[in-house]
C-alpha atoms as a PDB file:
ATOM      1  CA  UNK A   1       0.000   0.000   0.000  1.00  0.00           C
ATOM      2  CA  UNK A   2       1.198   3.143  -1.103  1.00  0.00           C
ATOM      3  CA  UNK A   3       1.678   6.049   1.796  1.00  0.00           C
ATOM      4  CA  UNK A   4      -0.664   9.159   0.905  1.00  0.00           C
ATOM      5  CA  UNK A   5       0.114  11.378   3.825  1.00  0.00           C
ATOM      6  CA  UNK A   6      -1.786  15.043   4.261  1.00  0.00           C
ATOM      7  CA  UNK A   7       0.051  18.032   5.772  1.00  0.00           C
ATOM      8  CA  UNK A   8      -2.810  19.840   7.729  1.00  0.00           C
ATOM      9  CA  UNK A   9      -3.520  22.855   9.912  1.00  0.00           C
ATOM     10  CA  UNK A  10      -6.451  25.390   9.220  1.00  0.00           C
ATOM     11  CA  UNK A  11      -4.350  28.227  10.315  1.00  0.00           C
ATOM     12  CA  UNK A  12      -1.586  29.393   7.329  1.00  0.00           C
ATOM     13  CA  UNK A  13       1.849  30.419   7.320  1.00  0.00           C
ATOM     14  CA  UNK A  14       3.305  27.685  10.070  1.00  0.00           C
ATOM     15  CA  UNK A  15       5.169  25.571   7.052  1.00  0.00           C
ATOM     16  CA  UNK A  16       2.420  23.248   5.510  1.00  0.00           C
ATOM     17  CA  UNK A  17       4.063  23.651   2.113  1.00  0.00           C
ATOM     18  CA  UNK A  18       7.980  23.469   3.221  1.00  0.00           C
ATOM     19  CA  UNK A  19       7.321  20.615   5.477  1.00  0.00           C
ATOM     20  CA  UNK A  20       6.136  18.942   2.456  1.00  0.00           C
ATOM     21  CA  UNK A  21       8.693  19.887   0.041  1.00  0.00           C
ATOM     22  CA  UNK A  22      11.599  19.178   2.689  1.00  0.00           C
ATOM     23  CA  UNK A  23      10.129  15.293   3.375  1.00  0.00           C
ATOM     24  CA  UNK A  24       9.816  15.309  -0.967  1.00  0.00           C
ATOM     25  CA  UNK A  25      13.378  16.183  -1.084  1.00  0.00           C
ATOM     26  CA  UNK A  26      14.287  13.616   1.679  1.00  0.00           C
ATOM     27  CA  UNK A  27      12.401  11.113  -0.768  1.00  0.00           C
ATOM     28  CA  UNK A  28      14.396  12.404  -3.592  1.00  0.00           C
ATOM     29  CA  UNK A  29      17.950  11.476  -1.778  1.00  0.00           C
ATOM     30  CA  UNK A  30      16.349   8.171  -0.839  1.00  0.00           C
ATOM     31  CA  UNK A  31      15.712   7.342  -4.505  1.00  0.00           C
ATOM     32  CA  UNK A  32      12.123   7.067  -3.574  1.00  0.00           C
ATOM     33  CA  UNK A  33       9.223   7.570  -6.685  1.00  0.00           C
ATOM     34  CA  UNK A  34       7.009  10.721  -4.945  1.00  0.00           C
ATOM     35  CA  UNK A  35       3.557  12.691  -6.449  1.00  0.00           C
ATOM     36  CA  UNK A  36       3.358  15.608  -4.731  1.00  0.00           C
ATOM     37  CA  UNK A  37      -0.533  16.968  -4.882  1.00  0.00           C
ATOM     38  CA  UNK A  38      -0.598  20.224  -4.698  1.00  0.00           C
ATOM     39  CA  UNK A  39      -4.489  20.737  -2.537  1.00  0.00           C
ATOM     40  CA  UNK A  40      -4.012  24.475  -1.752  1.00  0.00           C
ATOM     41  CA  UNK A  41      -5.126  27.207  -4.190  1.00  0.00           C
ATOM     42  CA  UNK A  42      -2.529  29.491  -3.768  1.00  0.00           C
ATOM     43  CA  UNK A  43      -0.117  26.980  -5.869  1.00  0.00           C
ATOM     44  CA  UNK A  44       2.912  26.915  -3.781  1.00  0.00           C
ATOM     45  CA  UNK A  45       4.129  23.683  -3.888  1.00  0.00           C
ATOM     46  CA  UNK A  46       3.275  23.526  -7.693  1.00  0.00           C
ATOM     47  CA  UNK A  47       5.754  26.641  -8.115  1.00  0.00           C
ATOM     48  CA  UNK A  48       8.764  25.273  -5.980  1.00  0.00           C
ATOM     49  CA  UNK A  49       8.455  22.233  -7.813  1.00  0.00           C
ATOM     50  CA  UNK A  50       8.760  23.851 -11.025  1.00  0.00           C
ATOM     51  CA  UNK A  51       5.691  23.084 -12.393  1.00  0.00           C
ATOM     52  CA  UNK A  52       3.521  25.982 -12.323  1.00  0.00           C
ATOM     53  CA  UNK A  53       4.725  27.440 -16.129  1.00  0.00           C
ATOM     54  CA  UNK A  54       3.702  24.462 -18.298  1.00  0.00           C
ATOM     55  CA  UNK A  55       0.280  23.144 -16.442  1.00  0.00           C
ATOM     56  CA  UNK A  56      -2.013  22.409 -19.064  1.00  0.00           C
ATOM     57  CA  UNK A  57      -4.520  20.743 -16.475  1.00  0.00           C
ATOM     58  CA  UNK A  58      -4.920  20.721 -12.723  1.00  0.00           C
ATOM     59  CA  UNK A  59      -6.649  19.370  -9.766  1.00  0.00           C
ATOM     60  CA  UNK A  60      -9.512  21.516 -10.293  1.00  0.00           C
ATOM     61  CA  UNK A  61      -9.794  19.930 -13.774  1.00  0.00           C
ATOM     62  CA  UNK A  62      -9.008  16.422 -12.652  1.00  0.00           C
ATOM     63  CA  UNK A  63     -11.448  16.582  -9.841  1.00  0.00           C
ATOM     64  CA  UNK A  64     -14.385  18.928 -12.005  1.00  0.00           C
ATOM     65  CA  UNK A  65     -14.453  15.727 -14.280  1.00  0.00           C
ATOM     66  CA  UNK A  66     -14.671  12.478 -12.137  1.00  0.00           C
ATOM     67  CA  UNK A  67     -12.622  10.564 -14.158  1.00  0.00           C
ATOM     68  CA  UNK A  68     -12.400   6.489 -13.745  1.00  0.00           C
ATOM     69  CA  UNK A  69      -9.702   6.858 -16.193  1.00  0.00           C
ATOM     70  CA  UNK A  70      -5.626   6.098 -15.332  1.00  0.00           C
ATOM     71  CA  UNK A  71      -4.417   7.763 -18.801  1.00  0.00           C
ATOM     72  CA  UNK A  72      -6.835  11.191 -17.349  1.00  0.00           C
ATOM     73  CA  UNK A  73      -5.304  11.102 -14.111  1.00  0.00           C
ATOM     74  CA  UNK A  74      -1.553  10.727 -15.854  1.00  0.00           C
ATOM     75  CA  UNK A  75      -2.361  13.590 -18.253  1.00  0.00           C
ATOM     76  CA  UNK A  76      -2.670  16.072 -14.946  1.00  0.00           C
ATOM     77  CA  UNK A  77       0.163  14.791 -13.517  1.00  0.00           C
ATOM     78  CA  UNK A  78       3.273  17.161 -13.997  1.00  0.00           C
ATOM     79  CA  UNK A  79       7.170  16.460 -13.941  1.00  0.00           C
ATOM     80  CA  UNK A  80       8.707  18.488 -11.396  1.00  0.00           C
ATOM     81  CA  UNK A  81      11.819  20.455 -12.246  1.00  0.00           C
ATOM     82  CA  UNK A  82      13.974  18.715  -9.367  1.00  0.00           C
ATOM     83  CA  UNK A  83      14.241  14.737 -10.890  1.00  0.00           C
ATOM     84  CA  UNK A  84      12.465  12.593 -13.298  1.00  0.00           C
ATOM     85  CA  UNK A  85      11.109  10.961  -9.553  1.00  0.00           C
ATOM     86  CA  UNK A  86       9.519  13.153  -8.242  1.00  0.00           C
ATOM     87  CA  UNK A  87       6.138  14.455  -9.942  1.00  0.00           C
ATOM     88  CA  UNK A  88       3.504  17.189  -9.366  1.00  0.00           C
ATOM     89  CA  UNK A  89      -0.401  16.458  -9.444  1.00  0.00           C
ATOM     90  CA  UNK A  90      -0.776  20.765  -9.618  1.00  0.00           C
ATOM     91  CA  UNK A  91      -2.557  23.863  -8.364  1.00  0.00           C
ATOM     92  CA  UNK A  92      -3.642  27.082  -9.806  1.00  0.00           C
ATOM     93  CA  UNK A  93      -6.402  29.551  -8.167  1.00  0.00           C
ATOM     94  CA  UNK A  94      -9.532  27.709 -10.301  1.00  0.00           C
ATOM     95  CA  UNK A  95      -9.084  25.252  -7.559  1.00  0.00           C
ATOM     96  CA  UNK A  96     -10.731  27.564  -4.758  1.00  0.00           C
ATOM     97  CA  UNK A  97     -13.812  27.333  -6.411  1.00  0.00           C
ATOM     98  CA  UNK A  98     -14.097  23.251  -5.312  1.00  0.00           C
ATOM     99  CA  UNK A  99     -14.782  24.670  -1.414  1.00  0.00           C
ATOM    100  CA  UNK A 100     -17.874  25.897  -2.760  1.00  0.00           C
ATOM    101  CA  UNK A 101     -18.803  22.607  -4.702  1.00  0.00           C
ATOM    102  CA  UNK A 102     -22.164  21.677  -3.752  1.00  0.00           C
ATOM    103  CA  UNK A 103     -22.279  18.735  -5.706  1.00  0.00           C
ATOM    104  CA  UNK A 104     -22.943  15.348  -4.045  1.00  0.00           C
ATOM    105  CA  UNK A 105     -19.769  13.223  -2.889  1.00  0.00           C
ATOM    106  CA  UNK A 106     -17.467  15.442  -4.472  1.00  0.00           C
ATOM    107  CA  UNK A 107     -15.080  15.281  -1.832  1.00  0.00           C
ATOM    108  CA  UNK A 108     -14.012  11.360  -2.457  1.00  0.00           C
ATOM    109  CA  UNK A 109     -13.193  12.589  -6.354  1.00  0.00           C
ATOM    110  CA  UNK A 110      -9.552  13.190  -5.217  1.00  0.00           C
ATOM    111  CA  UNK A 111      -9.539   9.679  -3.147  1.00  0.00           C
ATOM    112  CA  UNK A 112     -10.346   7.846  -6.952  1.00  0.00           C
ATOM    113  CA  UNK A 113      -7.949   9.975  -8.800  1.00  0.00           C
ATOM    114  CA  UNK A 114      -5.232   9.018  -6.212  1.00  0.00           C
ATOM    115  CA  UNK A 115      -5.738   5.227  -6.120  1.00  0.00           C
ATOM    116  CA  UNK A 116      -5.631   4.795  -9.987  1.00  0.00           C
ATOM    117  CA  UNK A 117      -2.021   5.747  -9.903  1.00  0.00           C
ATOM    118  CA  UNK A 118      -1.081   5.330  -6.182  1.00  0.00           C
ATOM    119  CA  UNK A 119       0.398   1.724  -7.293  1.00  0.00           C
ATOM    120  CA  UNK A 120       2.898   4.113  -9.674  1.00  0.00           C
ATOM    121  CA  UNK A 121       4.696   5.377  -6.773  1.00  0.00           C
ATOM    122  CA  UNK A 122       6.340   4.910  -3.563  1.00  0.00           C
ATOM    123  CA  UNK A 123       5.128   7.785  -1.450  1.00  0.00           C
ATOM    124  CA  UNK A 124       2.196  10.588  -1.730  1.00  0.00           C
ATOM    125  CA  UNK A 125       2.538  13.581   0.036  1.00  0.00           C
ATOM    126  CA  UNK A 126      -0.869  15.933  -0.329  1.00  0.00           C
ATOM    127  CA  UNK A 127      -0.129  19.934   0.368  1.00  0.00           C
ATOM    128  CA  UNK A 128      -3.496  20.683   2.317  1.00  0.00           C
ATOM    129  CA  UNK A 129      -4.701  24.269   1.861  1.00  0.00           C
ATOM    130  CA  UNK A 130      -4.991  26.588   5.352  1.00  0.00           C
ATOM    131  CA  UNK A 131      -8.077  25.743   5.759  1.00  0.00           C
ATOM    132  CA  UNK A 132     -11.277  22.926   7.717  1.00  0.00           C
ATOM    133  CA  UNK A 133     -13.113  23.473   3.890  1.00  0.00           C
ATOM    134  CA  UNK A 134     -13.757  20.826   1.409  1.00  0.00           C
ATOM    135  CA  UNK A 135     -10.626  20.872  -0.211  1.00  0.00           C
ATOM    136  CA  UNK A 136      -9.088  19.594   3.224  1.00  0.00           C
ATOM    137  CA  UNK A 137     -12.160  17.257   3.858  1.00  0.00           C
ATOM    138  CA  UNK A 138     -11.161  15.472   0.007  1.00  0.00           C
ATOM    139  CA  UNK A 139      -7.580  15.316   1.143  1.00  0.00           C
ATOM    140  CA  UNK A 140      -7.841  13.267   4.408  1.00  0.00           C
ATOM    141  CA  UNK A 141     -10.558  11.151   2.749  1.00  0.00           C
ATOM    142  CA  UNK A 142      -7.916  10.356   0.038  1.00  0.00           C
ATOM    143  CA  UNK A 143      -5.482  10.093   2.417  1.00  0.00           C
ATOM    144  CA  UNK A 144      -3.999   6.804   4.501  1.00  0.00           C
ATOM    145  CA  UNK A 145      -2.086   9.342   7.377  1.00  0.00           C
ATOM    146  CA  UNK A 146      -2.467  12.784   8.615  1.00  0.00           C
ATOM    147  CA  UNK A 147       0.593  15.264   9.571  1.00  0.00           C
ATOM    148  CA  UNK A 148      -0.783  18.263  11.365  1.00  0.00           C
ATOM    149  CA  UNK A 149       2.013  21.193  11.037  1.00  0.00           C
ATOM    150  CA  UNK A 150       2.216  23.842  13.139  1.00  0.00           C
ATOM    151  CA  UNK A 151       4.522  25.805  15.410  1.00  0.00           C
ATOM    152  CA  UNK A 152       4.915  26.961  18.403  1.00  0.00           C
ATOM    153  CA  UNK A 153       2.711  29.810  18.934  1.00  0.00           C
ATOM    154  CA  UNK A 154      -0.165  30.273  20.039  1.00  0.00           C
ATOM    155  CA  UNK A 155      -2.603  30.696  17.414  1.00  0.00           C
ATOM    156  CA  UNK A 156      -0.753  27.535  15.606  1.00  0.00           C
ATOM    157  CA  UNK A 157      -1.520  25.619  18.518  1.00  0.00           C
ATOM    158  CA  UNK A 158      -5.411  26.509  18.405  1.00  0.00           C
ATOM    159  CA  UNK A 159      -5.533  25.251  14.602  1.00  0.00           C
ATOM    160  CA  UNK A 160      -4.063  21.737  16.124  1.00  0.00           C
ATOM    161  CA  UNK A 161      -7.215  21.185  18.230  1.00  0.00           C
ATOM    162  CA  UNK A 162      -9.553  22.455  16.022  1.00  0.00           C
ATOM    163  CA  UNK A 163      -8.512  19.875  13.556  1.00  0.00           C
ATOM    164  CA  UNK A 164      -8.029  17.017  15.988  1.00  0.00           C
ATOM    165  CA  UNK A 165     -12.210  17.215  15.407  1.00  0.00           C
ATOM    166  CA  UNK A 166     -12.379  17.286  11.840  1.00  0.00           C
ATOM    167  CA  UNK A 167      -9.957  14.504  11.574  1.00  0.00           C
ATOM    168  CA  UNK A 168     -11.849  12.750  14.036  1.00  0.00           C
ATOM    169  CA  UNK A 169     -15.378  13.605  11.926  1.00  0.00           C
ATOM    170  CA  UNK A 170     -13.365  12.242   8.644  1.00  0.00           C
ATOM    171  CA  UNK A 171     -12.070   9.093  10.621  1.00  0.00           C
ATOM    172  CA  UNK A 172     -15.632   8.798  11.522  1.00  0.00           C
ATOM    173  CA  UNK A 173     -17.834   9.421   8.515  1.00  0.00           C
ATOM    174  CA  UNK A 174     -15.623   9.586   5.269  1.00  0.00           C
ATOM    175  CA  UNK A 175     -12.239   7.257   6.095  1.00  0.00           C
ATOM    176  CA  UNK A 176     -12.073   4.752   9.084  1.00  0.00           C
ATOM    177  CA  UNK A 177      -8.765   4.017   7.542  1.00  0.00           C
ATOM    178  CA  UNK A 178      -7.039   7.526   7.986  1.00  0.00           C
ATOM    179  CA  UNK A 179      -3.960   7.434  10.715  1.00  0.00           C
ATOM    180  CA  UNK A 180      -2.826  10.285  12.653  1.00  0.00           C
ATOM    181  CA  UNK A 181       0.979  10.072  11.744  1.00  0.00           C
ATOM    182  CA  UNK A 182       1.806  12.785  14.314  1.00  0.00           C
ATOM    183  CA  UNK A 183       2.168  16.857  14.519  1.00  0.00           C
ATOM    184  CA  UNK A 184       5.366  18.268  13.091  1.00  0.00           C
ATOM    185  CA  UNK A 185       6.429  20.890  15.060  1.00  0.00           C
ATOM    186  CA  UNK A 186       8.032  23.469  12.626  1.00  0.00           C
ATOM    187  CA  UNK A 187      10.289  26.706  12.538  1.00  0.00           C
ATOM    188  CA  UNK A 188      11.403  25.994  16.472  1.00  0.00           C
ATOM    189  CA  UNK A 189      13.860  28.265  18.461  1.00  0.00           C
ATOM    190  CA  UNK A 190      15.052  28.278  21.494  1.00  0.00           C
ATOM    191  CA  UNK A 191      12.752  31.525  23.158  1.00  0.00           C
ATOM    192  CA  UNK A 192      11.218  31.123  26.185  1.00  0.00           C
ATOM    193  CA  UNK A 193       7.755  31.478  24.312  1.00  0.00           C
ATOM    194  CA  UNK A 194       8.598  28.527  21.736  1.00  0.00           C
ATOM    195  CA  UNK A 195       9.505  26.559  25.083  1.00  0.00           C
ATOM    196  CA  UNK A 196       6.641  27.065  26.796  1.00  0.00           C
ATOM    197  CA  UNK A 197       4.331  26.242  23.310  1.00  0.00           C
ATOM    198  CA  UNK A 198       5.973  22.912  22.933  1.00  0.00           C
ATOM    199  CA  UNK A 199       6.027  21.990  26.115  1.00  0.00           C
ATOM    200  CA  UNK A 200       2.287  23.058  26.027  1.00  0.00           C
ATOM    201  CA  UNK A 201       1.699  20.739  22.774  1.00  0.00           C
ATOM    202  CA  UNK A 202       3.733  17.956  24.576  1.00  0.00           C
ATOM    203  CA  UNK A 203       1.393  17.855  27.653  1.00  0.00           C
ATOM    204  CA  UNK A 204      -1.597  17.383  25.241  1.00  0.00           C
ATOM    205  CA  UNK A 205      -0.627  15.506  22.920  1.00  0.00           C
ATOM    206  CA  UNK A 206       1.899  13.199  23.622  1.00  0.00           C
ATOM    207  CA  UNK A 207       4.118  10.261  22.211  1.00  0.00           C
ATOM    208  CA  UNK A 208       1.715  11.798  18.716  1.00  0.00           C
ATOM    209  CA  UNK A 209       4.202  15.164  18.702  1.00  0.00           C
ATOM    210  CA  UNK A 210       7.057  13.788  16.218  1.00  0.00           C
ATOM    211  CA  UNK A 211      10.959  14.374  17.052  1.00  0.00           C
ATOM    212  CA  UNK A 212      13.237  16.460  16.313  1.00  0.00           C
ATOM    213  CA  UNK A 213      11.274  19.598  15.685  1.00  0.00           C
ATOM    214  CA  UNK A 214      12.060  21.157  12.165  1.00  0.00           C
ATOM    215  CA  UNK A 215      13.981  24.622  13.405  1.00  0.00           C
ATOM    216  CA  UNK A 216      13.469  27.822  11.624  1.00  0.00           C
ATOM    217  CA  UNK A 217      16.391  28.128   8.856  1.00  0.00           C
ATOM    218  CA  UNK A 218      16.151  30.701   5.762  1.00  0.00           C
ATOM    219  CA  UNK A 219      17.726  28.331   3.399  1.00  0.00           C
ATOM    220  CA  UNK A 220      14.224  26.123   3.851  1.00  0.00           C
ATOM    221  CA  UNK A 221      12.912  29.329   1.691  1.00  0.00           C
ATOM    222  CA  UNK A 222      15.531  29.719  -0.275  1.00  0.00           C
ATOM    223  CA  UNK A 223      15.328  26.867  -2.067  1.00  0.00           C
ATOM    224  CA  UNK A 224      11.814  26.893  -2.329  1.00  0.00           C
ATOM    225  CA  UNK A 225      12.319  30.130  -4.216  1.00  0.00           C
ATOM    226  CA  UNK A 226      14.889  28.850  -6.617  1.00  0.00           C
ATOM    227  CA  UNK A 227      12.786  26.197  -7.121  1.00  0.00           C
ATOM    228  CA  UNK A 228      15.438  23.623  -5.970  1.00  0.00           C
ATOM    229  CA  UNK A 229      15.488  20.711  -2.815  1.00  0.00           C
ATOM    230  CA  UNK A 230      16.426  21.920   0.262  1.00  0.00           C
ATOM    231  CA  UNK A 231      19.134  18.974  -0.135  1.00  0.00           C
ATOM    232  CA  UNK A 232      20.961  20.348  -2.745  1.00  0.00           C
ATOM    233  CA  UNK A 233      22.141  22.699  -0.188  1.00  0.00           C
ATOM    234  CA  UNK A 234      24.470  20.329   1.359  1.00  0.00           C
ATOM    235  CA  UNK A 235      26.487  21.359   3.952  1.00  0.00           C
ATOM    236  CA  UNK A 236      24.441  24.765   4.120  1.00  0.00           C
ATOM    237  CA  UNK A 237      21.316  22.908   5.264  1.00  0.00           C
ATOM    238  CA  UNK A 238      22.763  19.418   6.266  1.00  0.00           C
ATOM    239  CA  UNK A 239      21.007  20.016   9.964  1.00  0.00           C
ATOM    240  CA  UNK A 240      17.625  20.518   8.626  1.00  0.00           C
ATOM    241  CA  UNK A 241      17.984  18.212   5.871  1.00  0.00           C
ATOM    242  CA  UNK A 242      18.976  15.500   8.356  1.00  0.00           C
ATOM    243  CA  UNK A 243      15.940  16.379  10.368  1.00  0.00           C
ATOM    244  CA  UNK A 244      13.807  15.976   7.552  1.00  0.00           C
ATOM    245  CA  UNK A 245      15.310  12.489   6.656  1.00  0.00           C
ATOM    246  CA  UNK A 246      14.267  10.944   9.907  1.00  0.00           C
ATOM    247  CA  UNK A 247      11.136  12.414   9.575  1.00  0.00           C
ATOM    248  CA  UNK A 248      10.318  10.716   6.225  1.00  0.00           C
ATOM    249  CA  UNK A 249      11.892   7.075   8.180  1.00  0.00           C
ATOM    250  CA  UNK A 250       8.812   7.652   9.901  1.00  0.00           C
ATOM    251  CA  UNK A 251       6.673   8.701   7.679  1.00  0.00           C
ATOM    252  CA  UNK A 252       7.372   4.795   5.887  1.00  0.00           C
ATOM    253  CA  UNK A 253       8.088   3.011   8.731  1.00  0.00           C
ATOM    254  CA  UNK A 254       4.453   3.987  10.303  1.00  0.00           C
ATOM    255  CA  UNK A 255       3.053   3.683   6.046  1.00  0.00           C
ATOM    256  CA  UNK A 256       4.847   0.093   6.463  1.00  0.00           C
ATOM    257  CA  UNK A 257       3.030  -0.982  10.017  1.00  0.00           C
ATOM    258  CA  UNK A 258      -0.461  -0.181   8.324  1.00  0.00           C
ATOM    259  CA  UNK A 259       0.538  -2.223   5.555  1.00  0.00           C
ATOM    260  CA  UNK A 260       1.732  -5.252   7.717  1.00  0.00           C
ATOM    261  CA  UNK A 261      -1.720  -4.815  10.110  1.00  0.00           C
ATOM    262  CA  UNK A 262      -3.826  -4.750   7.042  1.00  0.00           C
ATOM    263  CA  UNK A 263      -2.126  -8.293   6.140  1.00  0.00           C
ATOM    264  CA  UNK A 264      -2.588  -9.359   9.025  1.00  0.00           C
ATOM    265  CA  UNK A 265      -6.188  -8.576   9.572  1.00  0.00           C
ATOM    266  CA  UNK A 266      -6.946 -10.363   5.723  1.00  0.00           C
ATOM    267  CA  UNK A 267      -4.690 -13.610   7.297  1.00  0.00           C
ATOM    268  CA  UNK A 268      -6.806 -13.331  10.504  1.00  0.00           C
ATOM    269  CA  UNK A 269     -10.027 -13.405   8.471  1.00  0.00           C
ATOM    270  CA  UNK A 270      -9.134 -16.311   6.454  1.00  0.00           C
ATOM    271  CA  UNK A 271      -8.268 -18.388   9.349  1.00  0.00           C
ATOM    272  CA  UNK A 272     -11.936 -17.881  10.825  1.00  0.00           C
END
């Protein structure tokens, strides 16, 4: 089973897209076969991949016509600029308009889409817009695990339990399946205030707050501006490109232990 993870939180600006883009480039050094879906109108990840100057279709087409088809699905899908590996299912604005679909269902659109070609590829990461709106609601129904990103302010923190009840709703209603993967803390520094936040998030939440926290480095936007892996930095972002490596470990090792519990729920039903 392929891994289709979702990078959540309603509230924008704590690092949704170069959380992403850093466990993509992690992928990349790990020869690993990615689709990056690009979920959030504004197009981000679709322009730091490269991909945002030759997009003939997007996810608003892709999802606007229901398609049953592989081929369709493979027609949307982009190269990125950064390796023949790692591809782009893109953005563009048109895509806002899906939060206002009223049109039965349409949120499990994106979950088809995705499984026609999920066998195609190793990982799936899924770029969630800042938002609780439909867009997010078709991601984490398309999606086998949930990353909620935030950081360690206060506001960020909010957005973490306000989704902790959608993704409860979607586990509930739309996909029993869905995992929690864990919450990414992102763009950490040593202040008293970040302290206190984390320790805050660590009280609620647990073992379910992943480790280490991503700190805040201007090379993570750097590259995203030249369009380039935050990798290909080397030795100028080696500490948060290691962080992101152990990260994606597990990101695949927790993708592997659904796999391994789903066979082993199918062996346990055949013995009955």
């Amino acid at each position: 089973m392929t891994p289709i993870v979702s990078f959540v939180n309603q509230k924008g600006g704590v690092g949704k897209t170069s959380t992403t883009l850093g466990i993509a480039s992690a992928a990349l050094t790990s020869s690993l076969k990615v689709l990056v879906v690009d979920t959030d109108p504004q197009a981000n990840a679709t322009a730091a991949l490269g991909a945002g100057d030759h997009v003939e279709f997007d996810l608003n087409d892709l999802i606007e016509a229901n398609t049953n088809s592989v081929n369709a699905v493979q027609e949307v899908i982009t190269p990125s600029s950064w390796s023949e590996t790692i591809d782009v299912l893109p953005a563009s604005l048109d895509l806002a308009k899906r939060d206002g679909d009223t049109t039965p269902m349409v949120e499990f659109r994106l979950r088809k889409a995705l499984q026609l070609v999920a066998p195609s590829y190793d990982l799936i990461l899924v770029d969630c817009s800042p938002s609780v709106g439909k867009l997010v609601m078709s991601s984490l129904i398309a999606s086998t695990h949930v990353i909620v990103v935030t950081e360690p302010s206060a506001p960020a923190l909010a957005g973490v339990e306000n989704l902790r009840d959608t993704i409860s709703a979607i586990q509930e209603y739309g996909n029993p399946e869905l995992e929690v993967a864990g919450v990414v803390v992102n763009r950490s520094n040593n202040t008293r205030e970040a302290r206190f936040r984390i320790d805050e998030l660590q009280e609620a939440l647990g073992s379910d707050v992943l480790r280490p926290h991503i700190p805040s480095r201007s090379i993570v936007s750097e590259a995203m501006g030249a369009q380039q892996p935050v990798h290909a930095y080397l030795s100028r972002s080696r500490d948060v490109s290691e962080i992101y490596d152990k990260l994606l470990k597990q990101i695949i090792s927790t993708g592997k232990q659904t796999a391994d519990n789903a066979r082993s729920d199918l062996g346990g039903g055949a013995r009955q």
